[in-house]
C-alpha atoms as a PDB file:
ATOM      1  CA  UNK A   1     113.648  86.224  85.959  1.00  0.00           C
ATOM      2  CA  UNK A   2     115.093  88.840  87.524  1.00  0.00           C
ATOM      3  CA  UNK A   3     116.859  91.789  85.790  1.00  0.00           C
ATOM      4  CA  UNK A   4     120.443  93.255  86.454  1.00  0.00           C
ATOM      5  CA  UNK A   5     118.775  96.711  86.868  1.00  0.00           C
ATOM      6  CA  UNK A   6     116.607  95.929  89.559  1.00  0.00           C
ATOM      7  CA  UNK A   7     116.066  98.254  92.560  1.00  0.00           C
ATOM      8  CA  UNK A   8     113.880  96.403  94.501  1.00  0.00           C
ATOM      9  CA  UNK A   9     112.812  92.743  93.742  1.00  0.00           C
ATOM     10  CA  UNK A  10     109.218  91.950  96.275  1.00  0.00           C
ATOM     11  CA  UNK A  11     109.315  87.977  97.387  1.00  0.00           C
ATOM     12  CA  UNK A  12     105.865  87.145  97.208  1.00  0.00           C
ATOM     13  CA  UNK A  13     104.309  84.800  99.620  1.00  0.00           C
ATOM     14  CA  UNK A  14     102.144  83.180  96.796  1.00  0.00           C
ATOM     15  CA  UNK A  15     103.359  79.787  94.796  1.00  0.00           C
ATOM     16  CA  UNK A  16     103.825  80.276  90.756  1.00  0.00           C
ATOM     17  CA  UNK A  17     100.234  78.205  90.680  1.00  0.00           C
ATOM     18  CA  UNK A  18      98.433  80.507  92.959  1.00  0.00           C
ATOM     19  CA  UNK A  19      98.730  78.682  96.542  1.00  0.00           C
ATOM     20  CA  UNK A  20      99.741  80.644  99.484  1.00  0.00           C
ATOM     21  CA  UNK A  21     103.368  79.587 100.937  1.00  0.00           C
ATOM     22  CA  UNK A  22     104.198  78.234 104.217  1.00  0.00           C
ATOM     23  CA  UNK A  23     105.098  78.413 107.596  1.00  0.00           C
ATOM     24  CA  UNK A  24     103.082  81.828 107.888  1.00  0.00           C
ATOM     25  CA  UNK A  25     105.944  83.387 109.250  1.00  0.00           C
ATOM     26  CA  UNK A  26     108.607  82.560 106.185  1.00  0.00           C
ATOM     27  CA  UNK A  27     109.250  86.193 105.396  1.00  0.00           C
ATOM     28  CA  UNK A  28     110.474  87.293 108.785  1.00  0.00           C
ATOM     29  CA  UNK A  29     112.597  84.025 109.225  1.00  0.00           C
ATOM     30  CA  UNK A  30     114.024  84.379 105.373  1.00  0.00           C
ATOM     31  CA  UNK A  31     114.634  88.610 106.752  1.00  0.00           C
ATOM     32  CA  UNK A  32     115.887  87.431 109.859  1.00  0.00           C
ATOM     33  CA  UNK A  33     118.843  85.128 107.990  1.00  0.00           C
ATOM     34  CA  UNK A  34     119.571  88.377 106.629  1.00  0.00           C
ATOM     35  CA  UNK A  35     119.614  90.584 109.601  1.00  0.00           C
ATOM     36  CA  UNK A  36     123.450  91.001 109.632  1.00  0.00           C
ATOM     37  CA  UNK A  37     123.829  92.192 106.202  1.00  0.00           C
ATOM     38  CA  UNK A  38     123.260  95.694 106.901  1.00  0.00           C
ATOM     39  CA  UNK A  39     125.129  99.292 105.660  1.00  0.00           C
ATOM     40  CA  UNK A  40     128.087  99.329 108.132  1.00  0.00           C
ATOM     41  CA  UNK A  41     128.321  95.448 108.564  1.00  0.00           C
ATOM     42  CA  UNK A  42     127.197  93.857 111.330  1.00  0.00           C
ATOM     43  CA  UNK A  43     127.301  95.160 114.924  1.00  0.00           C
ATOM     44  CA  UNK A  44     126.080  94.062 118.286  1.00  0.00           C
ATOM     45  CA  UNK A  45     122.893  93.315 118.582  1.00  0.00           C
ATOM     46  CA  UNK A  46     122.047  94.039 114.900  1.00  0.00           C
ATOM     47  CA  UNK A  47     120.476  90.347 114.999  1.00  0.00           C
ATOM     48  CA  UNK A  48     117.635  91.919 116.559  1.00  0.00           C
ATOM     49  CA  UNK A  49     116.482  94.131 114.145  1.00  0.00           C
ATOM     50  CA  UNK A  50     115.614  93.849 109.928  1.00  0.00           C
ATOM     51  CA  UNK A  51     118.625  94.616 107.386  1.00  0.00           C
ATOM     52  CA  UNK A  52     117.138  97.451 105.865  1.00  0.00           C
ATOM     53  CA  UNK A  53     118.099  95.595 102.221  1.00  0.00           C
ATOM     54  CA  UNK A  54     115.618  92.601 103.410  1.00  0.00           C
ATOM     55  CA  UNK A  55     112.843  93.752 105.262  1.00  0.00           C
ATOM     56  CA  UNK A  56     109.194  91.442 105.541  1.00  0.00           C
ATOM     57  CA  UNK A  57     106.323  93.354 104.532  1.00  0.00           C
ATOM     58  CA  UNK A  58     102.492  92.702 103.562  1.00  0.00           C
ATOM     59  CA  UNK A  59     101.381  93.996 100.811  1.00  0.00           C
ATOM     60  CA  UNK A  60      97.379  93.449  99.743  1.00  0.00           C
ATOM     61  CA  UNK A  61      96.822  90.742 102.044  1.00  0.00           C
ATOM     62  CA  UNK A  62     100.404  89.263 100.675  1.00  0.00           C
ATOM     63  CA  UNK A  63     103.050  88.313 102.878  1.00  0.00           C
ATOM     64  CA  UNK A  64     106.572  89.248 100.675  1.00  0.00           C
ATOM     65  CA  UNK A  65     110.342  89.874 101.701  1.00  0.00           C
ATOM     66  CA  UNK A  66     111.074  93.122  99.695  1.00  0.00           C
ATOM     67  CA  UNK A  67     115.184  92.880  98.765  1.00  0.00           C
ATOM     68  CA  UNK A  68     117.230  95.605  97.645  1.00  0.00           C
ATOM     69  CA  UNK A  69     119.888  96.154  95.108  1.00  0.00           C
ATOM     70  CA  UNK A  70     121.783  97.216  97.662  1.00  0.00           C
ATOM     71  CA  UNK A  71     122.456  93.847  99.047  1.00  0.00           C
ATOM     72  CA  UNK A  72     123.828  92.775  95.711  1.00  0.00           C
ATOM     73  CA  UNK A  73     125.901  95.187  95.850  1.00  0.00           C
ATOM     74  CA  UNK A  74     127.280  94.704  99.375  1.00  0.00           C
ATOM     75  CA  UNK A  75     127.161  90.915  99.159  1.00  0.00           C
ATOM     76  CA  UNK A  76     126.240  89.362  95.947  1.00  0.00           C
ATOM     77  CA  UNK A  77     125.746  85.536  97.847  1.00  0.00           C
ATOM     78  CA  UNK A  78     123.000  86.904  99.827  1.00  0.00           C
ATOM     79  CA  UNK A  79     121.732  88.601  97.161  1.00  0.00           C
ATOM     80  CA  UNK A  80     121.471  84.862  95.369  1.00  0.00           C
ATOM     81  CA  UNK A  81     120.051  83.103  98.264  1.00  0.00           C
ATOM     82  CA  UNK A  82     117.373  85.465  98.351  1.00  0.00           C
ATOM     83  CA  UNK A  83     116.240  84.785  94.700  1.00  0.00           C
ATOM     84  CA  UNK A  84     117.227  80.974  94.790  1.00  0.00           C
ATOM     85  CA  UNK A  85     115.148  80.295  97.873  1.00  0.00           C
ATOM     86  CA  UNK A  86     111.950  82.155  96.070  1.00  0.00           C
ATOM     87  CA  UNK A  87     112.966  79.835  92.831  1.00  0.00           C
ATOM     88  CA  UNK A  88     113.779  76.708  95.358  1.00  0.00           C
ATOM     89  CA  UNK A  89     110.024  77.143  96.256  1.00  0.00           C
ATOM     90  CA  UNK A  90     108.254  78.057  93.655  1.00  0.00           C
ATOM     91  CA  UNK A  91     107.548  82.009  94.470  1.00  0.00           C
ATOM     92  CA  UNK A  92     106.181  84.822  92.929  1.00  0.00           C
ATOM     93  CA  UNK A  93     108.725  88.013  92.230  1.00  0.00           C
ATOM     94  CA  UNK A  94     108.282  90.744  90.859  1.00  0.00           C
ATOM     95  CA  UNK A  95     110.887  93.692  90.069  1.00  0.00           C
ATOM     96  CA  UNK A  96     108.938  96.557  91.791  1.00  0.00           C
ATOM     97  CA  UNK A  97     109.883 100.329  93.593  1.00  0.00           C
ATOM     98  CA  UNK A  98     108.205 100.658  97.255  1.00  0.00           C
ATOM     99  CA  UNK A  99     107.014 104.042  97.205  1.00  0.00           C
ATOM    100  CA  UNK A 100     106.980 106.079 100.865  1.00  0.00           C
ATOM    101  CA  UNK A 101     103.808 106.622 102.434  1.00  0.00           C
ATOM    102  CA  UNK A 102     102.679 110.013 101.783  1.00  0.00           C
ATOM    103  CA  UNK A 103     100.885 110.798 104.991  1.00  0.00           C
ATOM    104  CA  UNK A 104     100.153 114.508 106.699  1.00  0.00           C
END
């Protein structure tokens, strides 16, 4: 379950039972549905790059779709079909904060 206050909610590429999910490549084709939902709406040729409010990731070995707030609060749908495709297959989420890499 998912809470109204979350910031960032991580898809994670694992089933409830441990298995990882597949096609390999389900968190750039589940960021790449949400391409056009972007601050400013979509433009030309925004297709070709990641919504920052749905962007893939891998995180410990993990394939996950991190989703922010943010696109719950521009479009609450594809806020839902976000979290009802990782409940539609079974996925791990978790309500989490990526922090920036802190590098020199």
């Amino acid at each position: 379950m998912v809470s109204d206050s979350a910031k960032q909610v991580f898809i994670q590429g694992v089933t409830t039972d441990g298995k990882t999910f597949r096609p390999s490549d389900w968190a750039e084709r589940l960021a790449g549905v949400m391409a056009t939902f972007r601050p400013g709406g979509a433009q030309p040729g925004s297709h070709l790059s990641y919504s920052p409010w749905c962007v893939p990731n891998t995180i410990n070995g993990v394939k996950c779709v991190i989703v922010s707030r943010e696109l719950r609060d521009h479009e609450p749908m594809a806020w839902d079909f976000c979290l009802n495709f990782a409940r539609d297959n079974d996925l791990q989420m978790a309500e989490a904060c990526l922090m920036p890499d802190n590098k020199p």
